[in-house]
PDB file of N, CA and C in Angstrom:
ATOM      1  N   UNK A   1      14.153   4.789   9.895  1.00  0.00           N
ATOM      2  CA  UNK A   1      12.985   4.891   9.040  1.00  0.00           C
ATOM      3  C   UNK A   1      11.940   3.884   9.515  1.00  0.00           C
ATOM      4  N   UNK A   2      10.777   4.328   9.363  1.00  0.00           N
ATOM      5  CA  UNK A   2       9.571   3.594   9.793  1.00  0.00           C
ATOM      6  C   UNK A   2       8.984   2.701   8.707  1.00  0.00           C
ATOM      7  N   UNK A   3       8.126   1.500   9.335  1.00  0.00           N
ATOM      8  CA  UNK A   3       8.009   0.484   8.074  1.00  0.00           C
ATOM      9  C   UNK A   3       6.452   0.527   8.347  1.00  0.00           C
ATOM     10  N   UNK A   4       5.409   0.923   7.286  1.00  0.00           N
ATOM     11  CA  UNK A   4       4.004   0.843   7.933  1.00  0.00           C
ATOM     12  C   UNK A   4       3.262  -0.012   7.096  1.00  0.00           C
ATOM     13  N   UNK A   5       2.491  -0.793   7.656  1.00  0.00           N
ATOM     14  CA  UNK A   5       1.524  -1.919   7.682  1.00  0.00           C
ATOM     15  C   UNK A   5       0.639  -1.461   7.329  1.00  0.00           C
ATOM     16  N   UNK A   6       0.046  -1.868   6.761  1.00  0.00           N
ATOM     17  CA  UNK A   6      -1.575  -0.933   6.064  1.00  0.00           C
ATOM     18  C   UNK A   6      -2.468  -2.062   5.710  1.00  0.00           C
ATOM     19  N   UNK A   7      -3.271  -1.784   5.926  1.00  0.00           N
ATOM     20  CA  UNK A   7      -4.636  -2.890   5.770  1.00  0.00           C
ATOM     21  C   UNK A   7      -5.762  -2.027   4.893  1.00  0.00           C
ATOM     22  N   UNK A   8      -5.806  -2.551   3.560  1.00  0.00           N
ATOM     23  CA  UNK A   8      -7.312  -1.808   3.041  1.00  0.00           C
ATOM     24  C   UNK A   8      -8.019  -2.507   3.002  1.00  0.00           C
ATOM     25  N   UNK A   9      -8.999  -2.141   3.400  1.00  0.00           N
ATOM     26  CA  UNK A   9     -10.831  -2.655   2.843  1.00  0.00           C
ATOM     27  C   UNK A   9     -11.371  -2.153   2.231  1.00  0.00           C
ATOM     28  N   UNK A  10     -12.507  -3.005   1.257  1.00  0.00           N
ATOM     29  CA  UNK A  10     -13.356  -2.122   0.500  1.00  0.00           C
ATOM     30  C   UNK A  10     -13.585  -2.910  -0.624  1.00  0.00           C
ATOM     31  N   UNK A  11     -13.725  -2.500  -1.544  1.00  0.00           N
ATOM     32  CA  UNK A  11     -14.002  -3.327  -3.140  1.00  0.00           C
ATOM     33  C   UNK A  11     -12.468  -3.150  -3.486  1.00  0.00           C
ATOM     34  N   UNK A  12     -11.464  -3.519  -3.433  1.00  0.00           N
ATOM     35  CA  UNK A  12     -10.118  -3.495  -3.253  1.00  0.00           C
ATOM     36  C   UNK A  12      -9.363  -4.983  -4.196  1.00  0.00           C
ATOM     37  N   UNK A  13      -9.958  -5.958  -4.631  1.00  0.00           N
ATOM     38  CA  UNK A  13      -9.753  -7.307  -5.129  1.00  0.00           C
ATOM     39  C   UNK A  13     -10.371  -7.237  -6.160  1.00  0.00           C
ATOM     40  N   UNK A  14      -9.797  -7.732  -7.022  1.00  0.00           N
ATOM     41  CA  UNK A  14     -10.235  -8.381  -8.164  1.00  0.00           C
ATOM     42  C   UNK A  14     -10.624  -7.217  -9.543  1.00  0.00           C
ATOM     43  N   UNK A  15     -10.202  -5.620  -8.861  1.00  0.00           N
ATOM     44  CA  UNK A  15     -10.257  -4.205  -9.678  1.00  0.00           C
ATOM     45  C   UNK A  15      -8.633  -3.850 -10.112  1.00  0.00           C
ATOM     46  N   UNK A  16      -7.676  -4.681  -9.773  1.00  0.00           N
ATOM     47  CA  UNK A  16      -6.329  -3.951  -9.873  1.00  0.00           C
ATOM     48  C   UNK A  16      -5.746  -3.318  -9.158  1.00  0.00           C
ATOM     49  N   UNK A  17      -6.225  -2.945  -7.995  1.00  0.00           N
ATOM     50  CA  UNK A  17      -5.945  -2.427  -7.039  1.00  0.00           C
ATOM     51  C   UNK A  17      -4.149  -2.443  -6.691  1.00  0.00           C
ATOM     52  N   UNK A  18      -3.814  -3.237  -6.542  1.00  0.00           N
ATOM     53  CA  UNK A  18      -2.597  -3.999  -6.489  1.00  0.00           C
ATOM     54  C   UNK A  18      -2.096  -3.554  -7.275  1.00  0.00           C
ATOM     55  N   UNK A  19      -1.831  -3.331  -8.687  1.00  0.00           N
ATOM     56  CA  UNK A  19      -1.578  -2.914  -9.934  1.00  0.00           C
ATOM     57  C   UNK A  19      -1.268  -1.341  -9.646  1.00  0.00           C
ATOM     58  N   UNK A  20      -2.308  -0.643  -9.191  1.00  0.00           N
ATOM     59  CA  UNK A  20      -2.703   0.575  -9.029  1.00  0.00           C
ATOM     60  C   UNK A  20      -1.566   0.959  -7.849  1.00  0.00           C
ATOM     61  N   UNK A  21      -1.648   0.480  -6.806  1.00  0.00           N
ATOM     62  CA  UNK A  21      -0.564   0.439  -5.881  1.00  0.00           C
ATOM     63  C   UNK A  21       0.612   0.653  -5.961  1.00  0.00           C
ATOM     64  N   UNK A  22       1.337  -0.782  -6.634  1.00  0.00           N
ATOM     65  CA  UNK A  22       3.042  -0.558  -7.357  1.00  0.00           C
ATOM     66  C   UNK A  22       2.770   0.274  -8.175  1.00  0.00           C
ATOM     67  N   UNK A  23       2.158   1.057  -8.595  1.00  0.00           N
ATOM     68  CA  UNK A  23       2.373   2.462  -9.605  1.00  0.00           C
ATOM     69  C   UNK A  23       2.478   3.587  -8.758  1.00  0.00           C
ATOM     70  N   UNK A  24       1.892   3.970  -7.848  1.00  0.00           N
ATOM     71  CA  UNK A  24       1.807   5.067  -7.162  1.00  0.00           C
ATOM     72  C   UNK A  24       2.857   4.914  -6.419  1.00  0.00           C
ATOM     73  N   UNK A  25       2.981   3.409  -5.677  1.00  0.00           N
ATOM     74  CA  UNK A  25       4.408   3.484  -4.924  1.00  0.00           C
ATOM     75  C   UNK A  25       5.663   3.445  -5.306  1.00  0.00           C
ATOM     76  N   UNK A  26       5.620   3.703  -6.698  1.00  0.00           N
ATOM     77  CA  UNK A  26       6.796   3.768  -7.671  1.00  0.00           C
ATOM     78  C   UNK A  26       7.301   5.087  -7.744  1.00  0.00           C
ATOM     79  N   UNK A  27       5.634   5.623  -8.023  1.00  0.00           N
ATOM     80  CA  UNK A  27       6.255   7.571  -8.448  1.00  0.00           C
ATOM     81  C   UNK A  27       6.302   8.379  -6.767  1.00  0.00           C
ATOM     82  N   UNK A  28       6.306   7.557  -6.224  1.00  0.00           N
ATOM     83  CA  UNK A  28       6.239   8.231  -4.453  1.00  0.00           C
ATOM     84  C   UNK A  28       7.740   7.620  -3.638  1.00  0.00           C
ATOM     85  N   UNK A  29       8.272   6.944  -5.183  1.00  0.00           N
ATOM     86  CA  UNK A  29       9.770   6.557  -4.311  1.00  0.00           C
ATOM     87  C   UNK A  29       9.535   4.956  -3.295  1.00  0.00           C
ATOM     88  N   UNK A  30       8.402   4.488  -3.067  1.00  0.00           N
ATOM     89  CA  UNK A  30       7.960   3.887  -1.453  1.00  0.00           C
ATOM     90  C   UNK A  30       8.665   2.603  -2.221  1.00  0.00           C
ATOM     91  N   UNK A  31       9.270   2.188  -1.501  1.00  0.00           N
ATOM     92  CA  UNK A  31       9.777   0.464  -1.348  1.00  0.00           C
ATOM     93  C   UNK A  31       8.926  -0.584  -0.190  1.00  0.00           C
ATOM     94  N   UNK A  32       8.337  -1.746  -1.271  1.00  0.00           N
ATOM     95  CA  UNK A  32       7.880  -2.568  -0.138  1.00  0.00           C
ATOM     96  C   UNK A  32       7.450  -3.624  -1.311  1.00  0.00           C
ATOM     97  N   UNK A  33       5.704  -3.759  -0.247  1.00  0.00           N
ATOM     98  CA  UNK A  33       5.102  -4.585  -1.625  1.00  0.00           C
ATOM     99  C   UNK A  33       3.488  -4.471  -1.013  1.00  0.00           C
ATOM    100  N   UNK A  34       2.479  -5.140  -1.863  1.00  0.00           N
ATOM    101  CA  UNK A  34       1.211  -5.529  -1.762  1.00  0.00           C
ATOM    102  C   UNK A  34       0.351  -6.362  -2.117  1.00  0.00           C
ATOM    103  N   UNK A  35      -0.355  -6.891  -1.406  1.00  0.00           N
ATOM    104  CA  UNK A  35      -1.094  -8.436  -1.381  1.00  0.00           C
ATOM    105  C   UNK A  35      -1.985  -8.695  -0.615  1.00  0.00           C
ATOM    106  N   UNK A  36      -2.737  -9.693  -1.336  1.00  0.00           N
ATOM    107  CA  UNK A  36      -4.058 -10.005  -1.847  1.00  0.00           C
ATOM    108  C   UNK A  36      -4.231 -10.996  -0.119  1.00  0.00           C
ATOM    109  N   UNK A  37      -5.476 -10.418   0.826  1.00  0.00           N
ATOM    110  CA  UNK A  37      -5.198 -11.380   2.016  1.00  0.00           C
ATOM    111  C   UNK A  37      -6.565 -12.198   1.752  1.00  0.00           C
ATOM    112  N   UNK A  38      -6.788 -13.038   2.454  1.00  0.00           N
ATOM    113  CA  UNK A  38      -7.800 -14.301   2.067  1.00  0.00           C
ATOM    114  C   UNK A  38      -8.758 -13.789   3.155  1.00  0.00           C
ATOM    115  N   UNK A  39      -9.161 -12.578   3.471  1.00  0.00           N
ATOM    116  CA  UNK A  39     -10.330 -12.326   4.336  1.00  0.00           C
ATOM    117  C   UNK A  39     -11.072 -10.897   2.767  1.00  0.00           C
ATOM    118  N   UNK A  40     -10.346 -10.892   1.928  1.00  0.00           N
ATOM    119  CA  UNK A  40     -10.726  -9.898   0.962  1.00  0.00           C
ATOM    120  C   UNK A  40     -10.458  -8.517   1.158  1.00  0.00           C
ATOM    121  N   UNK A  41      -9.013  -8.169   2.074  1.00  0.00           N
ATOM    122  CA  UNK A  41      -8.482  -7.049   2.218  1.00  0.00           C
ATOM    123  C   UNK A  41      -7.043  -7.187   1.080  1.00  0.00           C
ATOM    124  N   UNK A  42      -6.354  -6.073   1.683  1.00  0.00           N
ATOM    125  CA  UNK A  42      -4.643  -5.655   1.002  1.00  0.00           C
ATOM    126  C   UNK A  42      -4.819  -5.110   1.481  1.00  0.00           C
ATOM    127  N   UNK A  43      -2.866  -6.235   1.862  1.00  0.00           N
ATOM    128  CA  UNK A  43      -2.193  -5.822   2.747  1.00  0.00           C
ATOM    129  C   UNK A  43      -0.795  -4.930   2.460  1.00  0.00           C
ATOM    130  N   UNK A  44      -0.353  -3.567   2.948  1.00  0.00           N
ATOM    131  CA  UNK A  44       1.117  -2.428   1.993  1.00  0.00           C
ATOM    132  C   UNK A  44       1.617  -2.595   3.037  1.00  0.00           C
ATOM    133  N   UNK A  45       2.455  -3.157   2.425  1.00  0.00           N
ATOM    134  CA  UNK A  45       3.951  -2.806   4.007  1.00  0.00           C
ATOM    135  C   UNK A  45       4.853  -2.045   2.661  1.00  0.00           C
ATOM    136  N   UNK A  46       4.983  -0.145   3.547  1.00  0.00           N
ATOM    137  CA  UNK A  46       5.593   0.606   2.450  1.00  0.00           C
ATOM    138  C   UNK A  46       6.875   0.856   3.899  1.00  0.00           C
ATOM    139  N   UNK A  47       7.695   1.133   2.989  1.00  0.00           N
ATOM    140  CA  UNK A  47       8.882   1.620   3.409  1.00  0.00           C
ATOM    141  C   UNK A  47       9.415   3.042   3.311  1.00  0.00           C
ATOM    142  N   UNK A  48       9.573   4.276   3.694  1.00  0.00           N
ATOM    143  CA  UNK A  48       9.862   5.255   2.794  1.00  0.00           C
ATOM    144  C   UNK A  48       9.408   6.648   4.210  1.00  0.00           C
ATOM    145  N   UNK A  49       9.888   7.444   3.555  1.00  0.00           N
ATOM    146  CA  UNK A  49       9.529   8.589   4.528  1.00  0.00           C
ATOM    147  C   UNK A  49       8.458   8.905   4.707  1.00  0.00           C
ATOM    148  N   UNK A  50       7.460   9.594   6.032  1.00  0.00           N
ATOM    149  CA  UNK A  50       6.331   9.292   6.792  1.00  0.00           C
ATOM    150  C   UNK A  50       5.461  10.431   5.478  1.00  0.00           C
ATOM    151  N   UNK A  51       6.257  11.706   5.486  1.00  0.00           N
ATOM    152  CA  UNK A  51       5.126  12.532   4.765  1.00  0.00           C
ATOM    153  C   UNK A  51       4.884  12.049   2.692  1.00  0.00           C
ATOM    154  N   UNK A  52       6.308  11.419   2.374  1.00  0.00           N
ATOM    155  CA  UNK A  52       5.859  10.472   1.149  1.00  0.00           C
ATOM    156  C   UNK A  52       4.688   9.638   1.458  1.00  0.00           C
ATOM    157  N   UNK A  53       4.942   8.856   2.643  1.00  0.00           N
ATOM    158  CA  UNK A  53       4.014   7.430   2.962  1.00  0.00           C
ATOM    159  C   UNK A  53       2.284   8.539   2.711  1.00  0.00           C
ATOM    160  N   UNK A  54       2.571   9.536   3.594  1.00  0.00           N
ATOM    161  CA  UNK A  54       0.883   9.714   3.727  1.00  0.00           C
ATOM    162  C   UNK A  54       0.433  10.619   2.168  1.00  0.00           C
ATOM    163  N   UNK A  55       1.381  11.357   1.459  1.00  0.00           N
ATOM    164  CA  UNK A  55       0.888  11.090   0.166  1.00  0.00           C
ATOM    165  C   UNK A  55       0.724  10.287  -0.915  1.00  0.00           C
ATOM    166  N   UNK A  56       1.469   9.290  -0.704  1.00  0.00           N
ATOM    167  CA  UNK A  56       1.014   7.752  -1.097  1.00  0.00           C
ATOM    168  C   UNK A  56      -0.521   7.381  -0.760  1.00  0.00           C
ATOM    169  N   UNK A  57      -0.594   7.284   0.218  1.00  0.00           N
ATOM    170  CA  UNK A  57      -1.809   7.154   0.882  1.00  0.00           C
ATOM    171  C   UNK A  57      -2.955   8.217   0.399  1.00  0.00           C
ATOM    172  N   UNK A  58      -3.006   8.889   0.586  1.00  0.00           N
ATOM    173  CA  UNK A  58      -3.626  10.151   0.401  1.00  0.00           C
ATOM    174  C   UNK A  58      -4.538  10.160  -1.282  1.00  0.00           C
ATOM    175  N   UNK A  59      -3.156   9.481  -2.263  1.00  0.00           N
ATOM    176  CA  UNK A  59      -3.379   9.691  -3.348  1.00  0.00           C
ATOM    177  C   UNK A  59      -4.443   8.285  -4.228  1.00  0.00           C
ATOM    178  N   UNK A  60      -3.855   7.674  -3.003  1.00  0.00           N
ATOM    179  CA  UNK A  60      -4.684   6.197  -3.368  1.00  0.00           C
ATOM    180  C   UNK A  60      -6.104   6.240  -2.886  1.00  0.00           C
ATOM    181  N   UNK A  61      -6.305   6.790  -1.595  1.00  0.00           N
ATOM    182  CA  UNK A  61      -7.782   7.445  -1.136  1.00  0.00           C
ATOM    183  C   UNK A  61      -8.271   8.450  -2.467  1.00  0.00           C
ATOM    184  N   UNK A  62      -7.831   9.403  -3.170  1.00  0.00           N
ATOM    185  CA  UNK A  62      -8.659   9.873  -3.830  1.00  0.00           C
ATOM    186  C   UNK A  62      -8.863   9.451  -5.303  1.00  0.00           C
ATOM    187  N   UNK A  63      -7.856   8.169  -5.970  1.00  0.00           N
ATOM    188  CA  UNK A  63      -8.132   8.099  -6.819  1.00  0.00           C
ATOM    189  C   UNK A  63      -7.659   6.706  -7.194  1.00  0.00           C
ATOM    190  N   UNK A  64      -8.167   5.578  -6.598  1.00  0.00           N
ATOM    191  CA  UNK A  64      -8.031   4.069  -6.767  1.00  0.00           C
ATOM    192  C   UNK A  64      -8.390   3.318  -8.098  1.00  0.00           C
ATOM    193  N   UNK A  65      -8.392   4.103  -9.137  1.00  0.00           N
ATOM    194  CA  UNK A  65      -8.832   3.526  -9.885  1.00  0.00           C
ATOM    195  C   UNK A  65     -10.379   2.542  -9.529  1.00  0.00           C
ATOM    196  N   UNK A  66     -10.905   1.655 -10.089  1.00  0.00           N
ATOM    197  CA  UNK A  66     -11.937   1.204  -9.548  1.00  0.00           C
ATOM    198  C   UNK A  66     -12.396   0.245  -7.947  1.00  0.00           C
ATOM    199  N   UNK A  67     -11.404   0.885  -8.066  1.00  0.00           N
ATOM    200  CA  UNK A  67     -11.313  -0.209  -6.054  1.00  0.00           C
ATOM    201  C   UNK A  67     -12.408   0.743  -5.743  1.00  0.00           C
ATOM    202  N   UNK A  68     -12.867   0.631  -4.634  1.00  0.00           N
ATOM    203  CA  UNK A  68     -13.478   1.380  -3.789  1.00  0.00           C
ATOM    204  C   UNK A  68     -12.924   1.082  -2.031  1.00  0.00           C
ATOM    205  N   UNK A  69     -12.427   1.859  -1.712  1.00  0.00           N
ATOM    206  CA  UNK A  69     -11.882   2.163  -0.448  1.00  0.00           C
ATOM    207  C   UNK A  69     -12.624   2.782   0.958  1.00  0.00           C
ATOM    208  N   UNK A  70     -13.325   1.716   1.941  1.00  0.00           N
ATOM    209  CA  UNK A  70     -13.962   2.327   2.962  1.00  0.00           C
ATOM    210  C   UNK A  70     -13.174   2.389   3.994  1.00  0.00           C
ATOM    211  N   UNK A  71     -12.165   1.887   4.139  1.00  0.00           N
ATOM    212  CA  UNK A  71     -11.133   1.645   5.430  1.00  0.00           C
ATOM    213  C   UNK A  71      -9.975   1.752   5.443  1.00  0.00           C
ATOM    214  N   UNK A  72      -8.733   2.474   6.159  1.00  0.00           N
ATOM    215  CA  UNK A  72      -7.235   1.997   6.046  1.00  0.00           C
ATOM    216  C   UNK A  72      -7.104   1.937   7.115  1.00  0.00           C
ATOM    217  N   UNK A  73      -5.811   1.047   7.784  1.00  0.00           N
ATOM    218  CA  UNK A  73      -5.507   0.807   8.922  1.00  0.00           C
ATOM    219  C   UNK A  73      -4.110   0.768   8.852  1.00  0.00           C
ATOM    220  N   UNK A  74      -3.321   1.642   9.856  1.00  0.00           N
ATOM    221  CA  UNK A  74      -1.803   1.630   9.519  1.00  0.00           C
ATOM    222  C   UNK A  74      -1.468   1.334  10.874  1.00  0.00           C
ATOM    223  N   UNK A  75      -0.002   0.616  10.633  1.00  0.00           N
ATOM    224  CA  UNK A  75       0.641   0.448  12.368  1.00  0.00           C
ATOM    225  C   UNK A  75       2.023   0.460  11.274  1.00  0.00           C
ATOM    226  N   UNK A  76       2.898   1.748  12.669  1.00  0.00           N
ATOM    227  CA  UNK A  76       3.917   1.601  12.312  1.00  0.00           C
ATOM    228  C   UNK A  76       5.049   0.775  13.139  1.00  0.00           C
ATOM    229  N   UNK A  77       5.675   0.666  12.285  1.00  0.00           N
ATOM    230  CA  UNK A  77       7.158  -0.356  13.033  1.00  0.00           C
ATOM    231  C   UNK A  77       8.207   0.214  12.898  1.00  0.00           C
ATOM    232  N   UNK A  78       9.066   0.054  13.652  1.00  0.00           N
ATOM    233  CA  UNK A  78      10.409  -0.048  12.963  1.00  0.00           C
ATOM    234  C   UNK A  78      11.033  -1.111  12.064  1.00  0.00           C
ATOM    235  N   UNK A  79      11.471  -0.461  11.298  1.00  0.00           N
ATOM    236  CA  UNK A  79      11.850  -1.325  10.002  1.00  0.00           C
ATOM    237  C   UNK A  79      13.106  -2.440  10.699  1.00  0.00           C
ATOM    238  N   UNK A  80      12.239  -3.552  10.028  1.00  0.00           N
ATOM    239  CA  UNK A  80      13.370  -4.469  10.135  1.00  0.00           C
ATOM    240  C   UNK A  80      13.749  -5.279   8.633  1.00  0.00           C
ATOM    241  N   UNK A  81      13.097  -4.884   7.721  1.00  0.00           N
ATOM    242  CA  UNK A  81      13.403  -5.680   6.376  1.00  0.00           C
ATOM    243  C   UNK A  81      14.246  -4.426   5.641  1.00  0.00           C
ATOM    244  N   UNK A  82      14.845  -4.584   4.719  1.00  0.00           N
ATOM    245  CA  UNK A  82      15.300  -3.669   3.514  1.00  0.00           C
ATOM    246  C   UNK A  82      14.689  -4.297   2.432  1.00  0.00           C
ATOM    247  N   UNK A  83      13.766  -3.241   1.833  1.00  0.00           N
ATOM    248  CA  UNK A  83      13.153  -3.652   0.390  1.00  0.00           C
ATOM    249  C   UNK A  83      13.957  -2.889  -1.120  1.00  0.00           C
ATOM    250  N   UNK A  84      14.260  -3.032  -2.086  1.00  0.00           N
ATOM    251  CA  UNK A  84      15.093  -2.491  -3.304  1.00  0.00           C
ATOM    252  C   UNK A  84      14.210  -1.887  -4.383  1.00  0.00           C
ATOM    253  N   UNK A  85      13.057  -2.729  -3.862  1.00  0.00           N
ATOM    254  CA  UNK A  85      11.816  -2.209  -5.055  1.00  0.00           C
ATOM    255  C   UNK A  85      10.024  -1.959  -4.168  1.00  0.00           C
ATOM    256  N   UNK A  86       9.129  -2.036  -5.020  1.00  0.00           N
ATOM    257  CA  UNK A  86       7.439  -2.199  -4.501  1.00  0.00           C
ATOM    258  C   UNK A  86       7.145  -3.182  -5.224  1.00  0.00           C
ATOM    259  N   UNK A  87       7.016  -4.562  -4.903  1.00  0.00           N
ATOM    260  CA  UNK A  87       6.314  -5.303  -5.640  1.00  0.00           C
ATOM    261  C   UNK A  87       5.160  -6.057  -5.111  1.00  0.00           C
ATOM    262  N   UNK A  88       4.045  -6.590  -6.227  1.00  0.00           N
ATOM    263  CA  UNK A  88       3.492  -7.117  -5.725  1.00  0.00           C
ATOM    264  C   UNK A  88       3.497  -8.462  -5.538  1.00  0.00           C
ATOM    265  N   UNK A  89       3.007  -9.250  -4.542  1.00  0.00           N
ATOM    266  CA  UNK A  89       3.383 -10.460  -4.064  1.00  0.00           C
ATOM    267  C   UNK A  89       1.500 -11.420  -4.072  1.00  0.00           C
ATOM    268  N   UNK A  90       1.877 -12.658  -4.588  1.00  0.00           N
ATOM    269  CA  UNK A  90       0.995 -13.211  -4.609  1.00  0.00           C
ATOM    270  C   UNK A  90       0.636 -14.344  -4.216  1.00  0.00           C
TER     271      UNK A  90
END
């Protein structure tokens, strides 16, 4: 299983975004987590199968609650962590 790195930009801080995140990656099954980076992105390292991952994704592009989303950036890895849950980390 693949572990993907995701970088959002956008109005993404300080809307819940994060909040919004562990919810979707809850009902999409995805194990990982998400957090707040000090350049004013979030950062998802999700865990989980590729076509879950991109409706995860997919679903957060069309409906972020008040984030506003101009950018994602994914790199995948091979997994080297085991995650049990999605949480967010701060």
């Amino acid at each position: 299983m693949k572990e993907y790195h995701i970088i959002v930009s956008g109005t993404v801080q300080g809307v819940c975004f994060r909040a919004t995140t562990k919810q979707r990656a809850q009902q999409f099954s995805i194990k990982g987590f998400v957090k707040n980076l000090a350049d004013g992105t979030v950062k998802i390292v999700a865990l989980g199968p590729e076509k879950l991952i991109n409706e995860f994704l997919d679903s957060l592009k069309k409906d972020a609650g008040a984030a506003r989303i101009t950018r994602v950036d994914i790199e995948k890895k091979d997994s080297t962590a085991s995650f049990e849950s999605f949480d967010i980390k701060y």
